[in-house]
Protein backbone atom coordinates (compact mmCIF):
# COMPACT_ATOMS: atom_id res chain seq x y z
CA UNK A 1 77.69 93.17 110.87
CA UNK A 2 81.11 94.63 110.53
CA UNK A 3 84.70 93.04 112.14
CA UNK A 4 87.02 95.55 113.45
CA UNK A 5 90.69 94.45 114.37
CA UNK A 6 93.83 96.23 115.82
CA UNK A 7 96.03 93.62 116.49
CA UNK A 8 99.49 94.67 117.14
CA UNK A 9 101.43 95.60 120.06
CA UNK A 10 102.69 99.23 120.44
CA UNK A 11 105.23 100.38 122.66
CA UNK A 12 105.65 104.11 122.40
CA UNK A 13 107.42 107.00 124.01
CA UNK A 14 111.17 108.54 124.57
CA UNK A 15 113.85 105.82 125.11
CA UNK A 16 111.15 102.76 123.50
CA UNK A 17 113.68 101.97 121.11
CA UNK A 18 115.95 101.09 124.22
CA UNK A 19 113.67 98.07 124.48
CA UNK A 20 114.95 96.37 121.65
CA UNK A 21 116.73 93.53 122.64
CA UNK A 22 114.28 92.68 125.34
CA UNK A 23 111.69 92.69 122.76
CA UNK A 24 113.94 90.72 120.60
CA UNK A 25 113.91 88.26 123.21
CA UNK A 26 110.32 87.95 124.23
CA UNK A 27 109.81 86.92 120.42
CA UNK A 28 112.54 84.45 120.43
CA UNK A 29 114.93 86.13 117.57
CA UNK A 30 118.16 85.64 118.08
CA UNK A 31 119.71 86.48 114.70
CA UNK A 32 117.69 89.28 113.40
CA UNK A 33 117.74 90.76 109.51
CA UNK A 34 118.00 95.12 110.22
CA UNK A 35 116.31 96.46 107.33
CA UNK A 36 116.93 100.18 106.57
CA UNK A 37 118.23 102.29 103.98
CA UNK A 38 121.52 104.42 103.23
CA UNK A 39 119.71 107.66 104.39
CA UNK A 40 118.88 106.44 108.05
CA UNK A 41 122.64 105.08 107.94
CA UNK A 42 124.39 108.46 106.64
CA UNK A 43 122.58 109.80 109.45
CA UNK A 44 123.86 107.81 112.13
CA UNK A 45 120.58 106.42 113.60
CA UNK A 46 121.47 102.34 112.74
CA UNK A 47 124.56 103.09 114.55
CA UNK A 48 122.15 104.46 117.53
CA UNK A 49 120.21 101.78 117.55
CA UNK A 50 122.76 98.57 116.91
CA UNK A 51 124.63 100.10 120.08
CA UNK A 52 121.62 98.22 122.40
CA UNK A 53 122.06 94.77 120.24
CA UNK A 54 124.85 92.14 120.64
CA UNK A 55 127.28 91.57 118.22
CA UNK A 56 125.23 88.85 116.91
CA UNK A 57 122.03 90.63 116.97
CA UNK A 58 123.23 93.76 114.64
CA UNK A 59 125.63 91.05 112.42
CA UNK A 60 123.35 91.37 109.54
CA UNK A 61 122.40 94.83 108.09
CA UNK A 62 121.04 95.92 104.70
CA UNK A 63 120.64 99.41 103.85
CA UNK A 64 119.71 98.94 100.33
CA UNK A 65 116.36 99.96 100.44
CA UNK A 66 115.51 102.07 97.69
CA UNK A 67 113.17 105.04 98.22
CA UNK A 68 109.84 102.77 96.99
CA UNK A 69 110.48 98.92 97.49
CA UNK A 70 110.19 97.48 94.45
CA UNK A 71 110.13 93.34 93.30
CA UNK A 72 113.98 93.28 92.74
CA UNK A 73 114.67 94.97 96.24
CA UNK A 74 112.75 92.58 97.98
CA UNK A 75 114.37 89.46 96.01
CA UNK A 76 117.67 90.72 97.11
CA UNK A 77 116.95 91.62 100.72
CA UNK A 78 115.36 87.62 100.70
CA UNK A 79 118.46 86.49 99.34
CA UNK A 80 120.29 88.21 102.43
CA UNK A 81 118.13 87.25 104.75
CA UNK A 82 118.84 83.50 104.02
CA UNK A 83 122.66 84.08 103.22
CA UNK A 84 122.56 85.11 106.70
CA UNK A 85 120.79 82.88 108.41
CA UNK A 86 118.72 84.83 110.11
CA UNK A 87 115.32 84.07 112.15
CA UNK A 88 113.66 87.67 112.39
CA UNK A 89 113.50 90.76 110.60
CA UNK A 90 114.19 94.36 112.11
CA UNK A 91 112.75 97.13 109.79
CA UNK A 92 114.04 100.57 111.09
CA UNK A 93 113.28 103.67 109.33
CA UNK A 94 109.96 105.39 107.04
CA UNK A 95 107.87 103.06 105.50
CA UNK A 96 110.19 102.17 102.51
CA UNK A 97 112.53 99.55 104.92
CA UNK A 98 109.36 98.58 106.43
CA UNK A 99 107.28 97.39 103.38
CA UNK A 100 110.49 95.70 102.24
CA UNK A 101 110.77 93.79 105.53
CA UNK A 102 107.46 92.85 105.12
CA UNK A 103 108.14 91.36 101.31
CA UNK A 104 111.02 89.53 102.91
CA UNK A 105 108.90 88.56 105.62
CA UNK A 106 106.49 87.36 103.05
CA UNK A 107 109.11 85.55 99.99
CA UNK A 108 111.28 84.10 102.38
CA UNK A 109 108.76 81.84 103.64
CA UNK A 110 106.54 81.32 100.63
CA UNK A 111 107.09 80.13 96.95
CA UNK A 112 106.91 83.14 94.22
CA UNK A 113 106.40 84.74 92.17
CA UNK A 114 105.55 87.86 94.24
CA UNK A 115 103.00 89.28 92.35
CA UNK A 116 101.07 85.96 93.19
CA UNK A 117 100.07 87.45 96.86
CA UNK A 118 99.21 91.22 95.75
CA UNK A 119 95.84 92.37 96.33
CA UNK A 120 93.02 92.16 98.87
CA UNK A 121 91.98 88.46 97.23
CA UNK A 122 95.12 86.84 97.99
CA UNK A 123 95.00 87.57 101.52
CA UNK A 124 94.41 83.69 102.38
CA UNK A 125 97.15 83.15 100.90
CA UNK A 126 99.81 84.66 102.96
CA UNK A 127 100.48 82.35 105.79
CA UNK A 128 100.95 82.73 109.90
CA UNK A 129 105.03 81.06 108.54
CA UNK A 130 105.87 84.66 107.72
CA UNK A 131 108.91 85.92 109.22
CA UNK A 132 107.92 87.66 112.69
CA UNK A 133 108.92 91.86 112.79
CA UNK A 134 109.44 94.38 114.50
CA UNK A 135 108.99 97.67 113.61
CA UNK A 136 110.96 101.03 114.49
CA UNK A 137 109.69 103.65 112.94
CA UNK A 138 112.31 106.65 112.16
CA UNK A 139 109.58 109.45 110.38
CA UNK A 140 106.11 110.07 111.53
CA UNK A 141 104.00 109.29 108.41
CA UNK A 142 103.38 105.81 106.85
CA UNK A 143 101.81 103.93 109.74
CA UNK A 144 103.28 101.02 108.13
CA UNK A 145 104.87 99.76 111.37
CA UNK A 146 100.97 99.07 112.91
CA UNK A 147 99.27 97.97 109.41
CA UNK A 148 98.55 94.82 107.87
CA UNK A 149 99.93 96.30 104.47
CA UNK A 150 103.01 97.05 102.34
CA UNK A 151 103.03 98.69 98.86
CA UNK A 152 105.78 97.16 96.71
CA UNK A 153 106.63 98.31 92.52
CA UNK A 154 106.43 95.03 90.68
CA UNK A 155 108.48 94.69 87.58
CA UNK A 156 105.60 95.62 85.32
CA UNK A 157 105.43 98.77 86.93
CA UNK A 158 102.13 98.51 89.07
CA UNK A 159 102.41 99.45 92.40
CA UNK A 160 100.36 96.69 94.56
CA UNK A 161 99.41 96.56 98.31
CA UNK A 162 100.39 93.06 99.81
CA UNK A 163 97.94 92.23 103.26
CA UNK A 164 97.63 90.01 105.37
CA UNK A 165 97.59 90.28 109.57
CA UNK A 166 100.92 88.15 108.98
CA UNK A 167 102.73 90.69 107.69
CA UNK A 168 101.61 93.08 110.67
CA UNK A 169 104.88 93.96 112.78
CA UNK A 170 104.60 91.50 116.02
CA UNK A 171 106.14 95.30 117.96
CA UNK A 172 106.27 98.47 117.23
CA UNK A 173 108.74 100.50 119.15
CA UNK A 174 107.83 103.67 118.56
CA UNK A 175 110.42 106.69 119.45
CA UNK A 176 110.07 110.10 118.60
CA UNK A 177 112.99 111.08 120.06
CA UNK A 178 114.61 109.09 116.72
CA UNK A 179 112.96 111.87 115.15
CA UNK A 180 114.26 115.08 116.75
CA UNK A 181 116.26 116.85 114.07
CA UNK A 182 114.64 115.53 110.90
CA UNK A 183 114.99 117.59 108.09
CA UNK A 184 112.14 120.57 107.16
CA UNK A 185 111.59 118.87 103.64
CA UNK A 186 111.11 115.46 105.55
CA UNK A 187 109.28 117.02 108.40
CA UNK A 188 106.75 117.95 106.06
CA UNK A 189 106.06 115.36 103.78
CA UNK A 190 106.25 112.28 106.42
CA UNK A 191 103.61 114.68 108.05
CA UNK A 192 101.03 115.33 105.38
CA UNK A 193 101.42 111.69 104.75
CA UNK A 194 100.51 111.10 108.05
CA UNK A 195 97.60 113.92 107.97
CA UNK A 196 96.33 112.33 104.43
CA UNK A 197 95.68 108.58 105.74
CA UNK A 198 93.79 110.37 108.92
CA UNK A 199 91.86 112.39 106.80
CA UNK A 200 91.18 109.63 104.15
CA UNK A 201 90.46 107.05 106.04
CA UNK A 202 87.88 109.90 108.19
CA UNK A 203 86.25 110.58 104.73
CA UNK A 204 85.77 106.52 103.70
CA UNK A 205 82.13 105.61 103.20
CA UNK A 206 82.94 102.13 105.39
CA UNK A 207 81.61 101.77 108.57
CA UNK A 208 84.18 101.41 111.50
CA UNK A 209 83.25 103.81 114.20
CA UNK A 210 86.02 103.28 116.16
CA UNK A 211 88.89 103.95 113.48
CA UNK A 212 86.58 106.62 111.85
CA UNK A 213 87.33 108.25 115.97
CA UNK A 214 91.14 107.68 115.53
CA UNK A 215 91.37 109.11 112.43
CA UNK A 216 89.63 111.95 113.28
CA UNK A 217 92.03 111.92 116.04
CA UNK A 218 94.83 112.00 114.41
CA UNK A 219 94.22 114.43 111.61
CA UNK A 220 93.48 116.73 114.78
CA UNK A 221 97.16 116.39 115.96
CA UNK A 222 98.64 116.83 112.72
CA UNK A 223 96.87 120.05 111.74
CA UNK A 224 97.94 121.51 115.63
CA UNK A 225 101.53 120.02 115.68
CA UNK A 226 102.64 119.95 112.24
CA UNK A 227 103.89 122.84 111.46
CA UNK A 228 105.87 122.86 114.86
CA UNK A 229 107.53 120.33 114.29
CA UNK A 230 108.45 121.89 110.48
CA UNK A 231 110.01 124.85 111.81
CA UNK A 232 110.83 123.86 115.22
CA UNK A 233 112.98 120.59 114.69
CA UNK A 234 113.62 119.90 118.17
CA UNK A 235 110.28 120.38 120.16
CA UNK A 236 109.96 117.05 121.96
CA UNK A 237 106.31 117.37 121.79
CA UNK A 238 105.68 118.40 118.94
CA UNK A 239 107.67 115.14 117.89
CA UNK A 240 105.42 112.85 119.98
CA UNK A 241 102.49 114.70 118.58
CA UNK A 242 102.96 113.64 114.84
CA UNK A 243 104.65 110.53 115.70
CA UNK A 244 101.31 109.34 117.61
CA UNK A 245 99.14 111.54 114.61
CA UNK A 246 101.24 108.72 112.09
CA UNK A 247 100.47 105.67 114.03
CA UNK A 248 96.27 107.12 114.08
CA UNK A 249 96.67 107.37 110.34
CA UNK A 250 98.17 103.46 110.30
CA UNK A 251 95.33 101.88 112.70
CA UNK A 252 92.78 103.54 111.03
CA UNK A 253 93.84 102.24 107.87
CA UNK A 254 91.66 99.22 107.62
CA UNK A 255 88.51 101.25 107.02
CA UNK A 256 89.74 102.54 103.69
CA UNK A 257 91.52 105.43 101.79
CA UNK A 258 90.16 106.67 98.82
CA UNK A 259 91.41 109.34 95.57
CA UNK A 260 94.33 110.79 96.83
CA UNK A 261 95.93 106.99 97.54
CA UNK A 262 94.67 105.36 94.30
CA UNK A 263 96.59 108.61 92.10
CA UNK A 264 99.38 108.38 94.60
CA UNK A 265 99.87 105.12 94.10
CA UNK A 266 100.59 105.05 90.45
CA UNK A 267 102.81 108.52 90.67
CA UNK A 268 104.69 106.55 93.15
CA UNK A 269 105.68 103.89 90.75
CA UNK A 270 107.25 106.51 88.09
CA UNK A 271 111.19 105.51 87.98
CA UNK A 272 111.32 108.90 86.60
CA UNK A 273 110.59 111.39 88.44
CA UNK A 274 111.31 109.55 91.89
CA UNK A 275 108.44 110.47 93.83
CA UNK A 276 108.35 110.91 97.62
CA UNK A 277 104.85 109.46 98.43
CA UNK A 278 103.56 111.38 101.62
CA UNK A 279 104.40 114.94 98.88
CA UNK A 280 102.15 113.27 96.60
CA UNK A 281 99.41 113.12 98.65
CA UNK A 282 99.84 116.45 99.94
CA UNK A 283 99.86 118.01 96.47
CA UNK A 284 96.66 115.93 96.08
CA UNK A 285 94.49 116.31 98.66
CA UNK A 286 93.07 119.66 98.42
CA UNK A 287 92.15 118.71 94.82
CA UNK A 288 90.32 115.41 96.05
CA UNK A 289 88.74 117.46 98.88
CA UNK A 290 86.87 119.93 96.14
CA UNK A 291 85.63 117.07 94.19
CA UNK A 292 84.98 115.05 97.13
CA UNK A 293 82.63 118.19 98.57
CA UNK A 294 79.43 117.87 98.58
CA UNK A 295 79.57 113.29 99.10
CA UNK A 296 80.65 112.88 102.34
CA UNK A 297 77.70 114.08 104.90
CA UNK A 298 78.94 116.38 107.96
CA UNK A 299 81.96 115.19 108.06
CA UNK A 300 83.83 118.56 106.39
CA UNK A 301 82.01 120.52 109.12
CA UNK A 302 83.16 117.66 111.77
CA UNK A 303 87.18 118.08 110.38
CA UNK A 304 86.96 121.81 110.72
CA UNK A 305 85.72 121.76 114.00
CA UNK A 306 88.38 119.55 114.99
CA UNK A 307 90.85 121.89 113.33
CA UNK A 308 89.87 125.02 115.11
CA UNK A 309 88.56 126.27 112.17
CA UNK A 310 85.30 128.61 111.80
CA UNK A 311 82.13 126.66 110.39
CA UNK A 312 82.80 129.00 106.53
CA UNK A 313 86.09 128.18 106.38
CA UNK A 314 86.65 126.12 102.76
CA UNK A 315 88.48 123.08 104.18
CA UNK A 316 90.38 122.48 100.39
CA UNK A 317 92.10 126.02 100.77
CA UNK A 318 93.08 125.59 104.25
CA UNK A 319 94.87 122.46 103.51
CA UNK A 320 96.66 123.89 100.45
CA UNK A 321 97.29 126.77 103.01
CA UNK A 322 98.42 124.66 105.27
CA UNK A 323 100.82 123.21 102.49
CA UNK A 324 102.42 126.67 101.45
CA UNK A 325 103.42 127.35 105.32
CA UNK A 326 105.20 124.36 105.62
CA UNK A 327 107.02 124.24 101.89
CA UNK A 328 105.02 121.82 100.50
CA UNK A 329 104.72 122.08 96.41
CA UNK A 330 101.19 123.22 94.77
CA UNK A 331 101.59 121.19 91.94
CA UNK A 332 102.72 117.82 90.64
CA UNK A 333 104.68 119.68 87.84
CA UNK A 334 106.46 121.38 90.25
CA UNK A 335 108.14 117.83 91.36
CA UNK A 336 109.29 116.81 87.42
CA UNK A 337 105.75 115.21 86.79
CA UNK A 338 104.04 115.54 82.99
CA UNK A 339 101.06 115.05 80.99
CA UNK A 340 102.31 112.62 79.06
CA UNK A 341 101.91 109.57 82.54
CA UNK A 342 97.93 110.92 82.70
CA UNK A 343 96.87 107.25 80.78
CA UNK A 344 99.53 105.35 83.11
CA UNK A 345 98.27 107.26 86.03
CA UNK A 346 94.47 106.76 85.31
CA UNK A 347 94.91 103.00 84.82
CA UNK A 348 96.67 102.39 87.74
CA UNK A 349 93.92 104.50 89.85
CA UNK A 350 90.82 103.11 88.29
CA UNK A 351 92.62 99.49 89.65
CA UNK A 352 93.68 100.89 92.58
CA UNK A 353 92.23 99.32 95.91
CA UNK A 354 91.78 102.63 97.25
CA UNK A 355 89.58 103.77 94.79
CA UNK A 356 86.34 101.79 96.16
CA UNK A 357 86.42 103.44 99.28
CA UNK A 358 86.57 106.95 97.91
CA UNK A 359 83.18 108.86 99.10
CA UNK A 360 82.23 110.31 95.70
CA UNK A 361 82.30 107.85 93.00
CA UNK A 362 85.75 107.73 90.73
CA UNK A 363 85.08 107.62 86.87
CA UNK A 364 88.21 107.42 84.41
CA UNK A 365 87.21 111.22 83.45
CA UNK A 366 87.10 112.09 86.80
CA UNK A 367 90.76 110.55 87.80
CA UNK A 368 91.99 112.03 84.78
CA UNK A 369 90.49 115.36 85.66
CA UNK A 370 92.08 115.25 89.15
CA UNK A 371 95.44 114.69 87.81
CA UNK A 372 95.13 117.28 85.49
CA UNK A 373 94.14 119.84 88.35
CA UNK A 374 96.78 118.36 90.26
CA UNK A 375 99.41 118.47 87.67
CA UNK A 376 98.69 122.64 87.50
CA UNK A 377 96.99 122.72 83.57
């Protein structure tokens, strides 16, 4: 027997965002938290958005978000959140301010520490008292705003998912007209973040027909519309595409991601270099594809259909094709990372809740191997 859920409410299209206050209404917030960062502020989309919310309503902003949400972040966004009084929680941007508004959601409603509510086993005990959300995505990538999950940097330096269908936004309003303009660099990594999940998630051994069919879905729209969008920053549909290919990658989640995640995951908690996450995972996944060949049934011959591609085609060097096109790096050196993190980075995969779901089974060698392909030895 298997339980499938998709339990949040999605409002999508050009103008959703417009909705905000009526959503904010429906839910019964009347003093919302915005959560974003200084990026989506320099670029003048808060100041987009707070112009539908009353003065009230857009009163409390934090744009401290750092670029991965860490322990400390999410103890000082609580602390505003309760300095202002506030009732509800807007997260507006990538899935940075929206895995922070889900630790506020989460510590300003339960007793800490934090790390106390990481992991799949402390799922029961994350409570329905968490602060309701809503979610507007500004990048087309995490699929944060329609997943159960967040991924936060605890003070240790572990990176740890935190899930519970309490933490899932109550709305999404998702806009892709917020992300007409984005920058090439942005374009492309939100994307192959976006592609990754779909393709992940495709790959996982679990059995969930019906997100298996979205992700497929969705890795579909990425490969077409992608590089559109890259190069063509203002094509409205190709926008909507990879804004609807992110939100596949997020419902399809639940059924599991696999290698690329679990070394993502660690790189991602690196204070130095900074890594952008959805990069990771593109300089990743044609490396996990080759060692992943040969585990995971039809399904290679089922993604290359999908992709348009003839039935020869080797799907690893058409995604690191696909990488080169749109300016993606080939290596992890070529974004500041060394040798010298492969124990770090091993550990933190091997523990990694991605791992399990990976179709080929993931040995310490083998994750160390991977990162050492990755890193360009």
């Amino acid at each position: 027997m298997i339980t499938i859920n998709y339990l949040t409410s999605i409002e999508f299209g050009s103008g959703a965002v417009q909705r905000l206050p009526q959503v904010l209404e429906e839910l019964g917030i009347k003093r919302p938290m915005l959560v974003t960062d200084a990026g989506i502020a320099r670029a003048g989309i808060l100041t987009r958005i707070c112009a539908y919310l009353s003065a009230e309503q857009s009163a409390a902003v934090f744009t401290d978000t750092p670029p991965n949400p860490t322990e400390e972040a999410v103890e000082l966004a609580t602390e505003f959140y309760r300095k202002h009084a506030c009732d509800g929680l807007i997260a507006i941007g990538g899935g940075s301010p929206i895995d922070l508004a889900k630790g506020v959601a989460l510590m300003a409603t339960h007793d800490g520490p934090l790390s106390r509510y990481a992991g799949m086993a402390a799922m029961p005990l994350i409570g329905p008292q968490a602060v309701p959300m809503i979610a507007v995505p500004t990048t087309a990538g995490t699929g944060s705003e329609v997943g159960r999950g967040a991924l936060i940097c605890l003070r240790d330096g572990r990176k740890l998912v935190f899930v519970s269908q309490h933490l899932l936004p109550k709305r999404a309003l998702c806009d892709p007209d917020l992300t007409l303009g984005m920058p090439a660099a942005l374009t492309a990594g939100t994307g192959m973040d976006a592609f990754t999940h779909c393709v992940e998630t495709f790959l996982s051994p679990r059995v969930n027909p019906p997100a298996e069919a979205i992700a497929l879905d969705g890795a579909a729209r990425a490969w077409r519309w992608l590089e559109r969008a890259v190069t063509h920053p203002n094509d409205a549909q190709a926008r909507w595409e990879m804004m609807m290919a992110g939100i596949h990658g997020g419902l399809a989640f639940q059924k599991g991601l696999g290698a690329v995640h679990a070394l993502a995951h660690p790189l991602g908690a690196l204070i130095e270099p900074m890594l952008h996450h959805g990069t990771v995972n593109a300089v990743l996944l044609p490396v996990v594809l080759r060692f992943n060949a040969g585990h995971v049934g039809d399904k290679y011959a089922r993604l290359k259909q999908a992709f348009g591609l003839p039935a020869d085609a080797d799907l690893a060097a058409e995604v690191a094709a696909l990488n080169t096109r749109i300016g993606m790096p080939s290596t992890l050196r070529e974004l500041g990372v060394s040798a010298n993190v492969v124990d770090r980075i091993v550990a933190g995969a091997m523990a990694d809740h991605s791992t399990p779901t990976n179709p080929r089974p993931l040995t310490e060698r083998d994750a160390a191997a991977l990162f050492m392909e990755a890193l360009g030895d």
